[in-house]
ModelCIF file with pLDDT and N, C-alpha, C, O atoms, coordinates in Angstrom:
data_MODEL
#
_entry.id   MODEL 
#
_entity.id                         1 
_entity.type                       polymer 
_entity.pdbx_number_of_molecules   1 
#
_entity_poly.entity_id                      1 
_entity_poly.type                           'polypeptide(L)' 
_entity_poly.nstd_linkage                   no 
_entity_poly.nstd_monomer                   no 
_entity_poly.pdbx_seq_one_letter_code       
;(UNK)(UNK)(UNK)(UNK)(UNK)(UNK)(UNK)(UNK)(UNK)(UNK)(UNK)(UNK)(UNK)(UNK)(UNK)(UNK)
(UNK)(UNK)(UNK)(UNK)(UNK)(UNK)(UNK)(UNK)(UNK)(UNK)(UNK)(UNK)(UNK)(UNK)(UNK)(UNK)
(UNK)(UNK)(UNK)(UNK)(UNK)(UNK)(UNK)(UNK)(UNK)(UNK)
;
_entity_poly.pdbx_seq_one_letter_code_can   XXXXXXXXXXXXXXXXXXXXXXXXXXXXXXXXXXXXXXXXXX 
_entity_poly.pdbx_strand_id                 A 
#
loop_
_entity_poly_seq.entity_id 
_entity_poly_seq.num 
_entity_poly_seq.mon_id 
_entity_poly_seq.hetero 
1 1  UNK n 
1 2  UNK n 
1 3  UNK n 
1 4  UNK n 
1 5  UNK n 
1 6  UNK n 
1 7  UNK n 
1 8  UNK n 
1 9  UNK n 
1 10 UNK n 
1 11 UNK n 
1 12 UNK n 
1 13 UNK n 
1 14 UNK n 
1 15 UNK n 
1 16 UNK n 
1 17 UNK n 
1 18 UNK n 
1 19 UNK n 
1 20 UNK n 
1 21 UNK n 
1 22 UNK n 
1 23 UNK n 
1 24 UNK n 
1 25 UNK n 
1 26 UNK n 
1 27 UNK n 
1 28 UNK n 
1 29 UNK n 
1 30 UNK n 
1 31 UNK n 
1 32 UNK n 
1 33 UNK n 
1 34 UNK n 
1 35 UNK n 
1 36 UNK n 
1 37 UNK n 
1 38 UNK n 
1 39 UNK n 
1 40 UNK n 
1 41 UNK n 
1 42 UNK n 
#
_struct_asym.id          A 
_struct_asym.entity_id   1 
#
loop_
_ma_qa_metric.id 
_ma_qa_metric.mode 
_ma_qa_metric.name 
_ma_qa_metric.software_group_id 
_ma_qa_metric.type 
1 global pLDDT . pLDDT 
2 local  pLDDT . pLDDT 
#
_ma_qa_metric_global.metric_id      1 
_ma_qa_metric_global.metric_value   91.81 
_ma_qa_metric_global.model_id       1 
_ma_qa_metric_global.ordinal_id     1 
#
loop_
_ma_qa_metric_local.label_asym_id 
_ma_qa_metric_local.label_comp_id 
_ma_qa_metric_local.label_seq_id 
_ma_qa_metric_local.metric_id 
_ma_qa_metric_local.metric_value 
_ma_qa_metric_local.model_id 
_ma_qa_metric_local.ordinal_id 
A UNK 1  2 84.00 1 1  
A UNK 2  2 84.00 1 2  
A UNK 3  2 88.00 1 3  
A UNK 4  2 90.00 1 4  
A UNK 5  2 90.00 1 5  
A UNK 6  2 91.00 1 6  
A UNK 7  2 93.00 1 7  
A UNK 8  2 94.00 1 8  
A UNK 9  2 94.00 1 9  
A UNK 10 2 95.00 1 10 
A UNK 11 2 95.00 1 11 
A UNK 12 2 95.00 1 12 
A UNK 13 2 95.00 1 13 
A UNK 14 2 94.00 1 14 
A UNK 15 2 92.00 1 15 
A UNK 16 2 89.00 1 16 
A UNK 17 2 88.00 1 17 
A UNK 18 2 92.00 1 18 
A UNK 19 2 94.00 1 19 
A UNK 20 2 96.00 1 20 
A UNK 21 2 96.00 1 21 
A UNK 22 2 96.00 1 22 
A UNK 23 2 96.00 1 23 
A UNK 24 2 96.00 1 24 
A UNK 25 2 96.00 1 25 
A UNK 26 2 94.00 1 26 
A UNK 27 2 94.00 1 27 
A UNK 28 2 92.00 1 28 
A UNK 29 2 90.00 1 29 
A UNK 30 2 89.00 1 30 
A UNK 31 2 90.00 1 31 
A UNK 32 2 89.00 1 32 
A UNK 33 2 89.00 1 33 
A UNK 34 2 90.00 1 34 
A UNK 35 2 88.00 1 35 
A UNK 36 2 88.00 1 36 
A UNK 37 2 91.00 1 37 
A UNK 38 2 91.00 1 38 
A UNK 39 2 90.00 1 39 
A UNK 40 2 92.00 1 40 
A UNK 41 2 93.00 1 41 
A UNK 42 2 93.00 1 42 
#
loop_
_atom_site.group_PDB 
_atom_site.id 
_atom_site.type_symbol 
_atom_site.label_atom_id 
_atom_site.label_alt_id 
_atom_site.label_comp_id 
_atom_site.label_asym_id 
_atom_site.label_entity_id 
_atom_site.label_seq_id 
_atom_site.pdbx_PDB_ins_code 
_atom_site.Cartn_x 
_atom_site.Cartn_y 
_atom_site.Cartn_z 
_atom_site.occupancy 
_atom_site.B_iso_or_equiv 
_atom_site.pdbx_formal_charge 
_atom_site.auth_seq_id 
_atom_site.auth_comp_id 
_atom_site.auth_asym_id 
_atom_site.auth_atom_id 
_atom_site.pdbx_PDB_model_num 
ATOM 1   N N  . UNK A 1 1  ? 125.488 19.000 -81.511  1.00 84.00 ? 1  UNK A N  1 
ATOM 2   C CA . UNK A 1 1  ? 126.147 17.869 -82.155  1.00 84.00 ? 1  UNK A CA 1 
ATOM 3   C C  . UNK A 1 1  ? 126.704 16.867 -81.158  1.00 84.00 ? 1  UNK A C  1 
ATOM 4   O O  . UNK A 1 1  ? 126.805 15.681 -81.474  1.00 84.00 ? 1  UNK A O  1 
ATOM 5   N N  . UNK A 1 2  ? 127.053 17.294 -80.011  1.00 84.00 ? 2  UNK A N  1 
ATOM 6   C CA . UNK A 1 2  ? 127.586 16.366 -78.725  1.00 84.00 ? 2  UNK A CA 1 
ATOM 7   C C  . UNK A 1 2  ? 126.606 15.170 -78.599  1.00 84.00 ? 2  UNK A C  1 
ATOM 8   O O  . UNK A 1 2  ? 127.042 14.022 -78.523  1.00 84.00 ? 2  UNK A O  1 
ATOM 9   N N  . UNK A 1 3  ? 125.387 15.424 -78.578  1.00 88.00 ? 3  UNK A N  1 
ATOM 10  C CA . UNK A 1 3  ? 124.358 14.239 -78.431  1.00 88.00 ? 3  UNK A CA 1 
ATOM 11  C C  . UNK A 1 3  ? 123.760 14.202 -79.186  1.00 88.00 ? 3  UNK A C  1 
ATOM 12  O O  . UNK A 1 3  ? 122.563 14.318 -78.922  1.00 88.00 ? 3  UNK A O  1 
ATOM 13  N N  . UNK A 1 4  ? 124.255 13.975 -80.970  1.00 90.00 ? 4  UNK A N  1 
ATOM 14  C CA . UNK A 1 4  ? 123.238 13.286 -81.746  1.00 90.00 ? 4  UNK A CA 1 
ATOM 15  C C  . UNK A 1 4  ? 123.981 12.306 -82.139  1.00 90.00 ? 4  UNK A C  1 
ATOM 16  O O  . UNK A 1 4  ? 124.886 12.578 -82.927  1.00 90.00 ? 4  UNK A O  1 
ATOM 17  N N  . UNK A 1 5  ? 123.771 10.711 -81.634  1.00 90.00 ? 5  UNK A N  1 
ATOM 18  C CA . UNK A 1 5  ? 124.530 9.915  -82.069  1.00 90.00 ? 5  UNK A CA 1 
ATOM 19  C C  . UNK A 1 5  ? 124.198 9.229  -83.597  1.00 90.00 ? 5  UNK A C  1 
ATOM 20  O O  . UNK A 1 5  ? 124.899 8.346  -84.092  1.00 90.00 ? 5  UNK A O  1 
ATOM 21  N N  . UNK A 1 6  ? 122.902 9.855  -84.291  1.00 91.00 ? 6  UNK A N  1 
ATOM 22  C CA . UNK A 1 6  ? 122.517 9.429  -85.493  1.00 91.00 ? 6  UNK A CA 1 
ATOM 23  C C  . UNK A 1 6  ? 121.556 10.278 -86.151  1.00 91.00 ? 6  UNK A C  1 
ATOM 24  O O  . UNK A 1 6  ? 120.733 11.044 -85.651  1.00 91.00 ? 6  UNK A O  1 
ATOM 25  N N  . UNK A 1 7  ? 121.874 9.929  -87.725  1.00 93.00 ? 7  UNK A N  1 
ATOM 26  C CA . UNK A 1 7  ? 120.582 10.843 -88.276  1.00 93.00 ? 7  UNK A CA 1 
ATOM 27  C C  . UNK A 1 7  ? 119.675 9.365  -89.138  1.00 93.00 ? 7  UNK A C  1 
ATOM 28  O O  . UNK A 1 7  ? 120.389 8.782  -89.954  1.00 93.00 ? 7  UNK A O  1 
ATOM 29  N N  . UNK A 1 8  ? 118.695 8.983  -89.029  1.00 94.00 ? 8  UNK A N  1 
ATOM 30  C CA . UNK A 1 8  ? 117.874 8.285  -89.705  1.00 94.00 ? 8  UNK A CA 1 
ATOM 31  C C  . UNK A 1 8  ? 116.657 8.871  -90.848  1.00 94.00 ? 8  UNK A C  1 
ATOM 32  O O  . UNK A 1 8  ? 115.971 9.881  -90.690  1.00 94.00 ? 8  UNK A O  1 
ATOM 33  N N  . UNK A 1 9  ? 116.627 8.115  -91.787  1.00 94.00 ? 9  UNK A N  1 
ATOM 34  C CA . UNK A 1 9  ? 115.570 8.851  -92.298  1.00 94.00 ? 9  UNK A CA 1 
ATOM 35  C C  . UNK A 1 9  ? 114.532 7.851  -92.718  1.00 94.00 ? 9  UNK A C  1 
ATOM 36  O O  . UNK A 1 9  ? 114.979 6.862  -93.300  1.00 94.00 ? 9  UNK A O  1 
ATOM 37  N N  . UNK A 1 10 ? 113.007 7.924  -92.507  1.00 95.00 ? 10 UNK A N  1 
ATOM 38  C CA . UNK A 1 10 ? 111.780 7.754  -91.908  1.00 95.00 ? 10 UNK A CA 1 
ATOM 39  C C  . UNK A 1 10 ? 110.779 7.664  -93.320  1.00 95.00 ? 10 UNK A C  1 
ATOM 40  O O  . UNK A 1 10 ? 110.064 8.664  -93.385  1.00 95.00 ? 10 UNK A O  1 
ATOM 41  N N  . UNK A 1 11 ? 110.559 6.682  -94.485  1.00 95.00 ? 11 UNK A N  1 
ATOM 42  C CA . UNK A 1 11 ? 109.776 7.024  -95.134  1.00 95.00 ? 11 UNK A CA 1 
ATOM 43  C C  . UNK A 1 11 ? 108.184 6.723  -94.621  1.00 95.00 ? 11 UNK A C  1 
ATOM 44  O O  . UNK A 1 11 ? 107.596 5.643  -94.567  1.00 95.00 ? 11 UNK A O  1 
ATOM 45  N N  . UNK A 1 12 ? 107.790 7.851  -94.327  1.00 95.00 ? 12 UNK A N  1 
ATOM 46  C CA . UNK A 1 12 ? 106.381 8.392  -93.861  1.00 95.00 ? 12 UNK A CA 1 
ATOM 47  C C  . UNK A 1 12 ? 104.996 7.958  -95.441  1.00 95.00 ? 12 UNK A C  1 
ATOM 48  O O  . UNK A 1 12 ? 103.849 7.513  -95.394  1.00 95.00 ? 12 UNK A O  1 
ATOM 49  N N  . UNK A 1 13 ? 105.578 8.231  -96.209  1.00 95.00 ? 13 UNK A N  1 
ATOM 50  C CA . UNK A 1 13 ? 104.225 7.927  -97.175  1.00 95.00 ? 13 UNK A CA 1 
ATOM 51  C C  . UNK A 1 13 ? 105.236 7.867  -98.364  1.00 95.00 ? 13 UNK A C  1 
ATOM 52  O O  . UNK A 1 13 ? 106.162 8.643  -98.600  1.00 95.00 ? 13 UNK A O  1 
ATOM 53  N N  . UNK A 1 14 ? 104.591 6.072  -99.489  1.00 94.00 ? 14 UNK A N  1 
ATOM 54  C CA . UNK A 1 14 ? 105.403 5.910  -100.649 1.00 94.00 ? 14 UNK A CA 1 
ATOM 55  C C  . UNK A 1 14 ? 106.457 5.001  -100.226 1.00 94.00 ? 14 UNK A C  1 
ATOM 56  O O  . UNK A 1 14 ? 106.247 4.364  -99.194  1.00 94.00 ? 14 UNK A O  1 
ATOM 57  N N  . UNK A 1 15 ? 107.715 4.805  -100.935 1.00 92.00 ? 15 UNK A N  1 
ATOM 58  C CA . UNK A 1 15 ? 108.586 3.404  -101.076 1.00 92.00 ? 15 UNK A CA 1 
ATOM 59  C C  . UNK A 1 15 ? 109.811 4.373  -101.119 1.00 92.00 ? 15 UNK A C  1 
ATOM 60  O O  . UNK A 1 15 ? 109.601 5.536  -101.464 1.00 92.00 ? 15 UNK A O  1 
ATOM 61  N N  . UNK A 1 16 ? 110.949 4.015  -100.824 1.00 89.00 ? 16 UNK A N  1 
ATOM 62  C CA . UNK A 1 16 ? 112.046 4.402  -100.567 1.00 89.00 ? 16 UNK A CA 1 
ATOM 63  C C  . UNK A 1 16 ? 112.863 5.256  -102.094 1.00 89.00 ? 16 UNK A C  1 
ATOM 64  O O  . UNK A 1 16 ? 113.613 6.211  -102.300 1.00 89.00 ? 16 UNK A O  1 
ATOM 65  N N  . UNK A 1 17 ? 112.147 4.204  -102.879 1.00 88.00 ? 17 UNK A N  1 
ATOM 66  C CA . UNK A 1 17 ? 112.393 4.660  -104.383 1.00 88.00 ? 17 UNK A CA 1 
ATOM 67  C C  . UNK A 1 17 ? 111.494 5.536  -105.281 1.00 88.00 ? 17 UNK A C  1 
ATOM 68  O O  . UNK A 1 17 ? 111.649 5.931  -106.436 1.00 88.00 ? 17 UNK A O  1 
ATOM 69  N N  . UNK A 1 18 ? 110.393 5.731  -104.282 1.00 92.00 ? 18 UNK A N  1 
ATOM 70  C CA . UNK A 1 18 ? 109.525 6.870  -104.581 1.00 92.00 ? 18 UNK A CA 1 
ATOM 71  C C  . UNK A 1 18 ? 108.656 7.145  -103.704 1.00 92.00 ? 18 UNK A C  1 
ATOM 72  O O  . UNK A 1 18 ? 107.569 6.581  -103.575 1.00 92.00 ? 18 UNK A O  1 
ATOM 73  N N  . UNK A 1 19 ? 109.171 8.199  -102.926 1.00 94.00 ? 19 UNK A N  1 
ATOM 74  C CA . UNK A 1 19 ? 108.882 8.679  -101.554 1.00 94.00 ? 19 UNK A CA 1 
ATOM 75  C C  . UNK A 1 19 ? 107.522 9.662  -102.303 1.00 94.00 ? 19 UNK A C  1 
ATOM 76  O O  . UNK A 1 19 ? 107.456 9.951  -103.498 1.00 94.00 ? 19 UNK A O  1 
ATOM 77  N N  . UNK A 1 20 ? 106.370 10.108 -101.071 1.00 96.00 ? 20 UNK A N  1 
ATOM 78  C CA . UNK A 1 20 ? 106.047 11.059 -101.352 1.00 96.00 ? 20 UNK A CA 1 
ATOM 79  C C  . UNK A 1 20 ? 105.613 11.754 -99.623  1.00 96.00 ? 20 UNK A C  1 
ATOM 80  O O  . UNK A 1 20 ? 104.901 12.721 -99.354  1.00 96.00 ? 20 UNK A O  1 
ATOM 81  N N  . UNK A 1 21 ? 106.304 10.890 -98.772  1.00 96.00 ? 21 UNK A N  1 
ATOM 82  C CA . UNK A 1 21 ? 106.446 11.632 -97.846  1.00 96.00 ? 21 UNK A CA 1 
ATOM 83  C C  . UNK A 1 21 ? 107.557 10.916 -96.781  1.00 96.00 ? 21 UNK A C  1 
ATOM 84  O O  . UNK A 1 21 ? 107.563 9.738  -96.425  1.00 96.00 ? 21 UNK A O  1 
ATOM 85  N N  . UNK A 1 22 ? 108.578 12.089 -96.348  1.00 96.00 ? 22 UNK A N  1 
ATOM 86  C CA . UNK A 1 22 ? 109.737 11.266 -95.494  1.00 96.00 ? 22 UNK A CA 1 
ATOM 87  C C  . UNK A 1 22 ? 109.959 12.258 -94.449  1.00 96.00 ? 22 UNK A C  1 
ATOM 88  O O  . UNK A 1 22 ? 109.614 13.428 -94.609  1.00 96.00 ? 22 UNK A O  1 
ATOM 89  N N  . UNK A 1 23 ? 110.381 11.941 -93.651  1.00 96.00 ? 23 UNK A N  1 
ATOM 90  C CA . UNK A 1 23 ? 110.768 12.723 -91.683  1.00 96.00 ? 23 UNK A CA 1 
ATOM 91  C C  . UNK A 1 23 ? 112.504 12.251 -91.389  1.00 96.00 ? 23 UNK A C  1 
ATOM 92  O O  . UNK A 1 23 ? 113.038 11.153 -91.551  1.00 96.00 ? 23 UNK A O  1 
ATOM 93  N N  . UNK A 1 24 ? 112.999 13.361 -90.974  1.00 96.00 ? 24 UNK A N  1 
ATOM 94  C CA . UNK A 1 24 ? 114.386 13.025 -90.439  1.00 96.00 ? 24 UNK A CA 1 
ATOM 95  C C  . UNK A 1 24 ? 114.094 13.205 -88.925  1.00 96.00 ? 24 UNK A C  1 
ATOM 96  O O  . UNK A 1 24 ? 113.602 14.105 -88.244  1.00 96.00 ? 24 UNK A O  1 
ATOM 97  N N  . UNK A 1 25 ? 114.684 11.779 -88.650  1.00 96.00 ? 25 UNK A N  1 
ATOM 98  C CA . UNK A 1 25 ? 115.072 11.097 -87.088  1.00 96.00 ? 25 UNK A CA 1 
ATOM 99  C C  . UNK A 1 25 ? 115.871 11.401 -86.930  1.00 96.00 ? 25 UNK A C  1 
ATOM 100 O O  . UNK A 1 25 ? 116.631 11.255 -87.888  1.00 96.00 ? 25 UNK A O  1 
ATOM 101 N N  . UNK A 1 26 ? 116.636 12.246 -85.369  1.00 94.00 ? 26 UNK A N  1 
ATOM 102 C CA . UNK A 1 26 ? 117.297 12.699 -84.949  1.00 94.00 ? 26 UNK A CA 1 
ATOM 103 C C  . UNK A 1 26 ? 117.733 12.021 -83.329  1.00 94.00 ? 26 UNK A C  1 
ATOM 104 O O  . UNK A 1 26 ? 117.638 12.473 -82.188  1.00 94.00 ? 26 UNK A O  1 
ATOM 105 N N  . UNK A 1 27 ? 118.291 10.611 -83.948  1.00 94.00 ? 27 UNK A N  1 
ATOM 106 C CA . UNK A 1 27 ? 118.602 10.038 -82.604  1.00 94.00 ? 27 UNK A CA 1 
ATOM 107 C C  . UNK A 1 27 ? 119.563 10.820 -81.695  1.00 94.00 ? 27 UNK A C  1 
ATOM 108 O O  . UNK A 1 27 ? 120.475 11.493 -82.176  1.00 94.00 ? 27 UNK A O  1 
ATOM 109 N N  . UNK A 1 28 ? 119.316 10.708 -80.194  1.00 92.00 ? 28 UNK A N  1 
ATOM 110 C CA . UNK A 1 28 ? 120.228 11.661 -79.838  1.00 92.00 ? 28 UNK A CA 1 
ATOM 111 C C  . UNK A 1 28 ? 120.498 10.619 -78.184  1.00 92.00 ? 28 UNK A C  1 
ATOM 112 O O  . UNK A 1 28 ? 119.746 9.670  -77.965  1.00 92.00 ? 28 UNK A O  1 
ATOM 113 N N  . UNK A 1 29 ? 121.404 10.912 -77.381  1.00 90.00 ? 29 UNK A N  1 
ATOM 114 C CA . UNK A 1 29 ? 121.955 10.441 -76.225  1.00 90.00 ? 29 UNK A CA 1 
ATOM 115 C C  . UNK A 1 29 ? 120.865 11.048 -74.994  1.00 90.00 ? 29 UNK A C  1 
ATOM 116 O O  . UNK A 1 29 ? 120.195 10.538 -74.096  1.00 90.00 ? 29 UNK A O  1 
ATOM 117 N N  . UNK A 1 30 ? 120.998 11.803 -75.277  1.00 89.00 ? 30 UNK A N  1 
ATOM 118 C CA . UNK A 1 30 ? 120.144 12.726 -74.253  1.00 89.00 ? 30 UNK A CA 1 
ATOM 119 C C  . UNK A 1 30 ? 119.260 13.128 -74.752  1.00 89.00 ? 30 UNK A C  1 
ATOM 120 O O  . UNK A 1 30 ? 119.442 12.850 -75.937  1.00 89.00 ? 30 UNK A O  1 
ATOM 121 N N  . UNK A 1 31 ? 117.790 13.944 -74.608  1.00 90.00 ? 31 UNK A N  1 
ATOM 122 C CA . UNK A 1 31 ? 116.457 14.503 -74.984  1.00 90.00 ? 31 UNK A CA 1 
ATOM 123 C C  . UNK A 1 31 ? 117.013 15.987 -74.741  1.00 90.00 ? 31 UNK A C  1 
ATOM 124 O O  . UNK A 1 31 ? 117.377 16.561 -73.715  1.00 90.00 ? 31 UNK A O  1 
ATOM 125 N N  . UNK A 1 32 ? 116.948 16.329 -75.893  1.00 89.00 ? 32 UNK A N  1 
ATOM 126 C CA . UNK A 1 32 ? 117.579 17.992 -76.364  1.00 89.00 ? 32 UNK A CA 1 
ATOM 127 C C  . UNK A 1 32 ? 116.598 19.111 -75.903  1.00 89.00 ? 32 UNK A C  1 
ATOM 128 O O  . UNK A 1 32 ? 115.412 18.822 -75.744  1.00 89.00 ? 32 UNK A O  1 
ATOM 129 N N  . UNK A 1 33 ? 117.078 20.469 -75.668  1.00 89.00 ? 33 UNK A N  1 
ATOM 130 C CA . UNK A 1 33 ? 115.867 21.681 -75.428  1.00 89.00 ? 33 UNK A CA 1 
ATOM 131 C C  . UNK A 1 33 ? 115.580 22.319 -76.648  1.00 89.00 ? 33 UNK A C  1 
ATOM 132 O O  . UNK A 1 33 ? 116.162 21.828 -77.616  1.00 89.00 ? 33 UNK A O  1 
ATOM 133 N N  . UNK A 1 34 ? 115.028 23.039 -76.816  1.00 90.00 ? 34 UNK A N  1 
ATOM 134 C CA . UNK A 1 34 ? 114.472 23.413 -77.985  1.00 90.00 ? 34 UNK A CA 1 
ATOM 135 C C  . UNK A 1 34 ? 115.252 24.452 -78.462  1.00 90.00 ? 34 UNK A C  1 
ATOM 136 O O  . UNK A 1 34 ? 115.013 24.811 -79.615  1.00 90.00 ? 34 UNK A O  1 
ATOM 137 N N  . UNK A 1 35 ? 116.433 25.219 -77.638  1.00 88.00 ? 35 UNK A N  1 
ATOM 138 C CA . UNK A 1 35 ? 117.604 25.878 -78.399  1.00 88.00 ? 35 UNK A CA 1 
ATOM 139 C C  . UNK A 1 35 ? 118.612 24.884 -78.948  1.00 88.00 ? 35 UNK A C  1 
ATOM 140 O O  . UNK A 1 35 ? 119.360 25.282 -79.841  1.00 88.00 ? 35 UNK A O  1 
ATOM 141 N N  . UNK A 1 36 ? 118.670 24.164 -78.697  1.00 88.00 ? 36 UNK A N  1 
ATOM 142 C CA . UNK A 1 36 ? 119.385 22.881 -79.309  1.00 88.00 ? 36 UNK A CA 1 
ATOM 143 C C  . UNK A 1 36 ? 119.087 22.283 -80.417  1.00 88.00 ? 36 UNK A C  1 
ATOM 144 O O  . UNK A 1 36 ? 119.848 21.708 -81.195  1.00 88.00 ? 36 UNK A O  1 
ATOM 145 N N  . UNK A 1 37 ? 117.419 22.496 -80.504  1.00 91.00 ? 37 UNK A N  1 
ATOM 146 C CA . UNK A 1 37 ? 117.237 21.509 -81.870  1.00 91.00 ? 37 UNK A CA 1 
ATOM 147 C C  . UNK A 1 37 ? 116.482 22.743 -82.564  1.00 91.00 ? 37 UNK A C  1 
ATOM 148 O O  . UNK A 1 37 ? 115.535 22.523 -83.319  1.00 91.00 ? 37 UNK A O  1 
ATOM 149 N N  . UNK A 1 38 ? 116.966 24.177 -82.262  1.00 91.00 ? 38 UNK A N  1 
ATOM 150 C CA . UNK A 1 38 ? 116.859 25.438 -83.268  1.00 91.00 ? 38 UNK A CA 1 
ATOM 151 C C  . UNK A 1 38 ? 117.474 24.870 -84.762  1.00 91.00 ? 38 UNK A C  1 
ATOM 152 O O  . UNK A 1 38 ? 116.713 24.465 -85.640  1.00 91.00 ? 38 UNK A O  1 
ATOM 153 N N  . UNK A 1 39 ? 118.490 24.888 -84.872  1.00 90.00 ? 39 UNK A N  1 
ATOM 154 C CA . UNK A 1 39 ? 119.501 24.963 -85.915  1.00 90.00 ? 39 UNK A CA 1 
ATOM 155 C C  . UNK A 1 39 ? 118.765 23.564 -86.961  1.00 90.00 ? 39 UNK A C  1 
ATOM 156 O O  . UNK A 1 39 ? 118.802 23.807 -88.167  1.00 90.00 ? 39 UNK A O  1 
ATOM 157 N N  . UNK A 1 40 ? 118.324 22.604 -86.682  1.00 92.00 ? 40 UNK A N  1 
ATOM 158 C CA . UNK A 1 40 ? 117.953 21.367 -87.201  1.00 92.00 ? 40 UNK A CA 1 
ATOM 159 C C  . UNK A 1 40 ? 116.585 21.895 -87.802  1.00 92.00 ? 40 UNK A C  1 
ATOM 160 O O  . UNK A 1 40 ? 116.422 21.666 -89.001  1.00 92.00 ? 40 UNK A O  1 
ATOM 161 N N  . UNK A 1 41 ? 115.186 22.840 -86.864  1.00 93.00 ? 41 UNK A N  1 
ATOM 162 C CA . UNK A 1 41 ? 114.376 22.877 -87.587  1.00 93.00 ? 41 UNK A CA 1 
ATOM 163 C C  . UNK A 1 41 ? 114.601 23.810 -88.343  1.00 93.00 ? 41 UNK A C  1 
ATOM 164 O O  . UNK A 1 41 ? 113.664 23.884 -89.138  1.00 93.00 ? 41 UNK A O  1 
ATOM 165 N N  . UNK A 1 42 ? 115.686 24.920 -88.614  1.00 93.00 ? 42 UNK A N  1 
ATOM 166 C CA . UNK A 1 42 ? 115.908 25.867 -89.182  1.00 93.00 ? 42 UNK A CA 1 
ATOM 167 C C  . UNK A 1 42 ? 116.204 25.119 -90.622  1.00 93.00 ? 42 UNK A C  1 
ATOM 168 O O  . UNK A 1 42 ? 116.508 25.784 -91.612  1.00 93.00 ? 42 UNK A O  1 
#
């Protein structure tokens, strides 16, 4: 949580009001290791 200065979310396929595909952006300060961004893909 120290370096995620944002969460964005990404509509990937469809309109905001009818998504049929979306991705969460995980802006962060620094480029995280992959025990770090455990808990997020969990």
């Amino acid at each position: 949580l120290d370096d995620v200065e944002q969460f964005r979310l990404l509509v990937v396929q469809g309109t905001r009001l009818q998504p049929d595909e979306v991705a969460l952006v995980v802006v962060t300060l620094v480029k995280l290791d992959e025990a770090l961004r455990a808990p997020l893909r969990q």
